[in-house]
C-alpha atoms as a PDB file:
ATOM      1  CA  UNK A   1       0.000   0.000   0.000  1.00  0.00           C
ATOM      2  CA  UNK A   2       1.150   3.186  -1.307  1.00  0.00           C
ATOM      3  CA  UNK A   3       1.686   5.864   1.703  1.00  0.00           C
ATOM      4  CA  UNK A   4       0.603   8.782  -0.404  1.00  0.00           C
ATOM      5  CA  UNK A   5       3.470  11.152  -0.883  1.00  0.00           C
ATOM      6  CA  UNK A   6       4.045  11.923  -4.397  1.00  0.00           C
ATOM      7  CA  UNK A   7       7.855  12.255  -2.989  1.00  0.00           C
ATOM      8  CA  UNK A   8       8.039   8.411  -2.238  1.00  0.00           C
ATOM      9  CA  UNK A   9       6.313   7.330  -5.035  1.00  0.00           C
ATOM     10  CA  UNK A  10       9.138   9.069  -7.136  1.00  0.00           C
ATOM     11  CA  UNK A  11      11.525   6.956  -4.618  1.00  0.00           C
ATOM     12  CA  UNK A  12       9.943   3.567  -5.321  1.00  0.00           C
ATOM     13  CA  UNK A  13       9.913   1.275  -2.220  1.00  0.00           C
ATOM     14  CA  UNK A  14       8.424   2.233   1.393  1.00  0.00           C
ATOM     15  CA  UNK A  15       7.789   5.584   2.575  1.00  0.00           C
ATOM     16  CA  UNK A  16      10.797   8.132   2.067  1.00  0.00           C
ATOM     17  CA  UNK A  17       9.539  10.579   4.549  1.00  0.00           C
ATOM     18  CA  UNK A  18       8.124   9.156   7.294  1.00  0.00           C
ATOM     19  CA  UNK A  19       9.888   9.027  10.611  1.00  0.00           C
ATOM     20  CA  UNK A  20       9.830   6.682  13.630  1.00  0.00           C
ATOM     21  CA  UNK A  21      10.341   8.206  17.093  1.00  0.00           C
ATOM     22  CA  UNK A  22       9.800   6.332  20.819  1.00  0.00           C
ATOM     23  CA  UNK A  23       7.526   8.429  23.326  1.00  0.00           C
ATOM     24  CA  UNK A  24       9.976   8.918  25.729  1.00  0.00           C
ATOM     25  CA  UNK A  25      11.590  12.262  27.398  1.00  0.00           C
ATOM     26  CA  UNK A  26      14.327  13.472  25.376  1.00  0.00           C
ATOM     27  CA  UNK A  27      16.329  17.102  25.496  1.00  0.00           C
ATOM     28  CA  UNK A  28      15.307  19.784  23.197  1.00  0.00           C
ATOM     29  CA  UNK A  29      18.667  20.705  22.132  1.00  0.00           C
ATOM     30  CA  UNK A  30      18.115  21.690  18.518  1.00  0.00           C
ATOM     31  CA  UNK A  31      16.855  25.017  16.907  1.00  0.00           C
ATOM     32  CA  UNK A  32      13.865  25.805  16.392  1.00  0.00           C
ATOM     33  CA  UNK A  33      14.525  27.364  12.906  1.00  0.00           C
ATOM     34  CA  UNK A  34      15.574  25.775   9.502  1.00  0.00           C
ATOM     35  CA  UNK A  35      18.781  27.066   8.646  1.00  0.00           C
ATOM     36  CA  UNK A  36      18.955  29.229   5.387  1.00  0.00           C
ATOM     37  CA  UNK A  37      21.113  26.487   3.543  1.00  0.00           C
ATOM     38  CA  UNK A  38      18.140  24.227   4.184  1.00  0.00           C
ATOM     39  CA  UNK A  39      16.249  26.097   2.441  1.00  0.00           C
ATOM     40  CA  UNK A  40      18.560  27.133  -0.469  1.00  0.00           C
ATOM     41  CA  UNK A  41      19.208  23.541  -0.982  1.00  0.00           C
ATOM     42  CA  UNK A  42      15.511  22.872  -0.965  1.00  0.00           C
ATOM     43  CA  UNK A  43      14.986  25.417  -3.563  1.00  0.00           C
ATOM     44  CA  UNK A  44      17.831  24.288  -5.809  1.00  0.00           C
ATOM     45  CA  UNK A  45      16.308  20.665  -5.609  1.00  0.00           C
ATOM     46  CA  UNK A  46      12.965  21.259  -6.123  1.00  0.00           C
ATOM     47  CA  UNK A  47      12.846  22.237  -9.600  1.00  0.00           C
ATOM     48  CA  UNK A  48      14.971  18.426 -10.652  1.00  0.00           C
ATOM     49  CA  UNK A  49      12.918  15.926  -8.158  1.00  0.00           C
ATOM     50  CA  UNK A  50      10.775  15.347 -10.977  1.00  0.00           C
ATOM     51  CA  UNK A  51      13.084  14.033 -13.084  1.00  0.00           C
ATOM     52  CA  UNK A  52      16.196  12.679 -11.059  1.00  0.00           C
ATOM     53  CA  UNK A  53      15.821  10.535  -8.566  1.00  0.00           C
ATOM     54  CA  UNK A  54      18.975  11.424  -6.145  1.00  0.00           C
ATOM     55  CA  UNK A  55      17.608  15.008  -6.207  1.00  0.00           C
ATOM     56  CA  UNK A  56      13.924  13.680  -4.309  1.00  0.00           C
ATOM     57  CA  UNK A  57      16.354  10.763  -2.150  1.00  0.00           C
ATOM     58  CA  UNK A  58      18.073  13.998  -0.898  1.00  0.00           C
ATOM     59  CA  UNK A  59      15.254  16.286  -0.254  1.00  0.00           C
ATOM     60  CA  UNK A  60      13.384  13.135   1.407  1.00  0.00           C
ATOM     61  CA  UNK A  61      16.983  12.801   3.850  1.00  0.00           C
ATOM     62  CA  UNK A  62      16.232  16.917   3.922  1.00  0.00           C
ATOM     63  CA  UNK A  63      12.654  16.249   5.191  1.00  0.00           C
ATOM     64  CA  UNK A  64      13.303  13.171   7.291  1.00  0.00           C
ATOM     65  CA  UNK A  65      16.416  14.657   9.595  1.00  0.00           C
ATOM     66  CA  UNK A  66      14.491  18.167   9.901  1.00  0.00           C
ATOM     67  CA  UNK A  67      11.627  16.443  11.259  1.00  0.00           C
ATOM     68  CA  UNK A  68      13.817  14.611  13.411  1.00  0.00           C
ATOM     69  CA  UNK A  69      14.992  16.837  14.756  1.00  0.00           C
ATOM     70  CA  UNK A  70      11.744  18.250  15.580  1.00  0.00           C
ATOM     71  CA  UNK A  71      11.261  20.577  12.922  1.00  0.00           C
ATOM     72  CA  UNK A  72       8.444  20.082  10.209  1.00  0.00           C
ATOM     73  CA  UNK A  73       9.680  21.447   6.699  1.00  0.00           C
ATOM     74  CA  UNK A  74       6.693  22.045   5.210  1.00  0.00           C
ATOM     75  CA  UNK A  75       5.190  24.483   8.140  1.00  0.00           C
ATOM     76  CA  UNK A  76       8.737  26.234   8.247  1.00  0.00           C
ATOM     77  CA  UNK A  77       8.477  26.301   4.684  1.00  0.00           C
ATOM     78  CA  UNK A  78       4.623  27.364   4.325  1.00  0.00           C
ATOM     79  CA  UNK A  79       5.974  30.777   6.997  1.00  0.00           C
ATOM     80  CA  UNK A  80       9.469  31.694   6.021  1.00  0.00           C
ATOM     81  CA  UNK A  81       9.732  31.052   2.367  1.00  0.00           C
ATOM     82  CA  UNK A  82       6.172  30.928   0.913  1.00  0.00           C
ATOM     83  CA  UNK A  83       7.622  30.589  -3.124  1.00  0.00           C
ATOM     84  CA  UNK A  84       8.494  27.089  -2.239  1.00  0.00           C
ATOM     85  CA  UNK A  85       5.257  25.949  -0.671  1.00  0.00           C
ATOM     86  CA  UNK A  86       3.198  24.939  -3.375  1.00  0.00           C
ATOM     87  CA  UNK A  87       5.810  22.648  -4.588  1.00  0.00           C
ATOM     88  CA  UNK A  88       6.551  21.070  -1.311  1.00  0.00           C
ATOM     89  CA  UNK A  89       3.276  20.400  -0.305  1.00  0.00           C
ATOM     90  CA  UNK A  90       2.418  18.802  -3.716  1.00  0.00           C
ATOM     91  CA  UNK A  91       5.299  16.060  -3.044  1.00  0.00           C
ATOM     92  CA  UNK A  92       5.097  15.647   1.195  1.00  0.00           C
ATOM     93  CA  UNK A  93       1.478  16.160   1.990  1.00  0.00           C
ATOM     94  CA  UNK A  94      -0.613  12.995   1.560  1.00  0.00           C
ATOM     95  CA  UNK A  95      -2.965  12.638  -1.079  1.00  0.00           C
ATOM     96  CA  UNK A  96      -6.369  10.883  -0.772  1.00  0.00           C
ATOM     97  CA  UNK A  97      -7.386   8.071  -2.845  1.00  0.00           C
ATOM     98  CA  UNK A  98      -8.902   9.952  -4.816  1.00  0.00           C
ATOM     99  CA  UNK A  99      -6.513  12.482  -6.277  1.00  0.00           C
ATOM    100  CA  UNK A 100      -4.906  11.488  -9.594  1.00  0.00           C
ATOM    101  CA  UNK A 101      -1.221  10.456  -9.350  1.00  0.00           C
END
C-alpha cells in the first residue's frame, strides 16, 4: 500500500519521509529554525525531483532529519519562504485516494 506522498512514489519502495520516534523524554537541544542552507538547498532541488531521482532521495533525507529533529519542513516552509510551498506540499502532503497520481 502506497503511503501517499508523491515524494516516495518518485523513490519507489516504502515511505521516504516518514519518521519513527519512541515516546519517551528526550532534550530539546536543537533550533527551532531551519537554517537558510536548508532552504537554499531545498529550492535548488525542487525544480529536478521530478526528473532525477537522487535530487527527491536527498530532499526526502532533507525532510526526514528536519523532522527529526523536531522541525516540520513544510510548516517552516509554508511561513518563512512561501515561493516554495506549493511545490513542497504537492510532493510531502498525503494525497487521498482519490486524487490522480
Amino acid at each position: 500500500m502506497s503511503c501517499g506522498h508523491r515524494l516516495c512514489e518518485l523513490i519507489g519502495g516504502a515511505c521516504s519521509i516518514a519518521i519513527q520516534r519512541s515516546r519517551g523524554c528526550r532534550p530539546n537541544i536543537t533550533a527551532r529554525t531551519v537554517a537558510d542552507a536548508i532552504f537554499d538547498e531545498v529550492r535548488s532541488l525542487l525544480p529536478r525531483v521530478d526528473t532525477d531521482r537522487e535530487a527527491a532521495i536527498r530532499l526526502a533525507a532533507i525532510v526526514r532529519r528536519e523532522a527529526l529533529d523536531g522541525r516540520q519542513l513544510l510548516a517552516h516552509v509554508r511561513s518563512d519562504e512561501p515561493e516554495l510551498a506549493p511545490a513542497l506540499e504537492r510532493l510531502c502532503s498525503r494525497r487521498s485516494s482519490s486524487e490522480p497520481a
